[in-house]
Protein backbone atom coordinates (compact mmCIF):
# COMPACT_ATOMS: atom_id res chain seq x y z
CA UNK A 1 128.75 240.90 98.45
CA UNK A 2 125.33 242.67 97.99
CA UNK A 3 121.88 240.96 97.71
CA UNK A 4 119.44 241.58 95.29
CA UNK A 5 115.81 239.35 95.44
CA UNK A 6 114.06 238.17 92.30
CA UNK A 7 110.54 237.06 91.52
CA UNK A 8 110.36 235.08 88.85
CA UNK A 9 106.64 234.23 87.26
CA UNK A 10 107.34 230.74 85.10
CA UNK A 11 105.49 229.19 82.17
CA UNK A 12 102.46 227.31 83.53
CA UNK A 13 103.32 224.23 85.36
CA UNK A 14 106.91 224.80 84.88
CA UNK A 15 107.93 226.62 88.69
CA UNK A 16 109.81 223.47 90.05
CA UNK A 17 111.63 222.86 86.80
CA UNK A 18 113.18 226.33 86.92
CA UNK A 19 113.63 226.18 90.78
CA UNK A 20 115.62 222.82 89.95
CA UNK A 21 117.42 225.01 87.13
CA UNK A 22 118.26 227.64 89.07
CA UNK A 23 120.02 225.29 91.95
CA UNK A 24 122.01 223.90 89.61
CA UNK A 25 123.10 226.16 87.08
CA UNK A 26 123.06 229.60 89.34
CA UNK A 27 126.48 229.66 91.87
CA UNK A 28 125.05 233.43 93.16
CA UNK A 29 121.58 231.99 94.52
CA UNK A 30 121.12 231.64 98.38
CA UNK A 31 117.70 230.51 98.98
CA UNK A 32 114.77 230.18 96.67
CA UNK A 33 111.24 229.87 97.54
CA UNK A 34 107.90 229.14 95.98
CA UNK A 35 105.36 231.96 96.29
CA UNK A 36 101.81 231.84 95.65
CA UNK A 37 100.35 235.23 94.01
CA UNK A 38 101.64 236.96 91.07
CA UNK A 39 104.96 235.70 90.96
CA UNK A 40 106.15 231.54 91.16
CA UNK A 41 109.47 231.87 93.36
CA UNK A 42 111.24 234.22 95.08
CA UNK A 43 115.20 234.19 94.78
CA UNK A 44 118.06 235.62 96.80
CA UNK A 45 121.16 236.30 95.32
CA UNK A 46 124.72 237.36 96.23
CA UNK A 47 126.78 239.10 93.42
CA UNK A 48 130.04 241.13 93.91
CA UNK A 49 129.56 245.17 94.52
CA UNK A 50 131.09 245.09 90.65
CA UNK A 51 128.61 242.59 89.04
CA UNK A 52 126.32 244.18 86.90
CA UNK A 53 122.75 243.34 88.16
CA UNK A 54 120.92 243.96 85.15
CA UNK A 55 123.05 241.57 83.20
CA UNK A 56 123.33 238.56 85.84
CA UNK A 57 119.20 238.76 85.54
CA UNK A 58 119.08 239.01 81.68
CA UNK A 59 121.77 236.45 81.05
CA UNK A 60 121.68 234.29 84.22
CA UNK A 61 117.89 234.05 85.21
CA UNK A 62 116.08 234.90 82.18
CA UNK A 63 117.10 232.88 80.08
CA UNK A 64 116.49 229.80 82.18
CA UNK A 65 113.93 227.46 80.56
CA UNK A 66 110.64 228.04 81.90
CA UNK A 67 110.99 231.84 82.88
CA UNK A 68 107.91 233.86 81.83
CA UNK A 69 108.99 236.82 83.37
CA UNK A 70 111.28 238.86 86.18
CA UNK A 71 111.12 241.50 88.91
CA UNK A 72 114.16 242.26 90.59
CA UNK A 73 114.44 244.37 93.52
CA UNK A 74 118.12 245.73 94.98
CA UNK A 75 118.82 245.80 98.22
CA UNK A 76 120.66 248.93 100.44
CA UNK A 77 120.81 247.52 104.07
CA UNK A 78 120.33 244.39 106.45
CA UNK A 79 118.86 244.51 109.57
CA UNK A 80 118.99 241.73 112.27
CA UNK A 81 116.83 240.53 114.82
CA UNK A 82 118.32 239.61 118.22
């Protein structure tokens, strides 16, 4: 499994809606936060090393109800605090 993070930005007044969404409709997501700044929530997902990033975020998160707009950053390694 690899993790990728997403900010999502939502239509006005619509960020818990999509978080609600995403919970329910999105098997891959870990942990979702709201944000304050540019961006409404920040998401963590697993996918498999063969799942195709750019299509899980174009078919999975983007077309949620509610989603203004993406940024999507991959990941390369963990590191761990004692």
């Amino acid at each position: 499994m690899r993790a990728i993070f997403v900010q999502i930005k939502c239509d006005m007044g619509r960020a818990y809606r999509v978080a609600q969404l995403a919970a329910d409709q999105i098997e891959e997501l870990s942990e979702l936060y709201s944000t304050s700044g540019q961006y409404d929530l920040l998401a963590k997902f697993y996918l498999q090393p063969d799942q195709d990033t750019g299509l899980f975020v174009t078919d999975r998160i983007q077309t949620l109800e509610g989603v203004a707009d993406t940024y999507t950053l991959i990941t390369f390694n963990a590191f761990m605090g004692k």
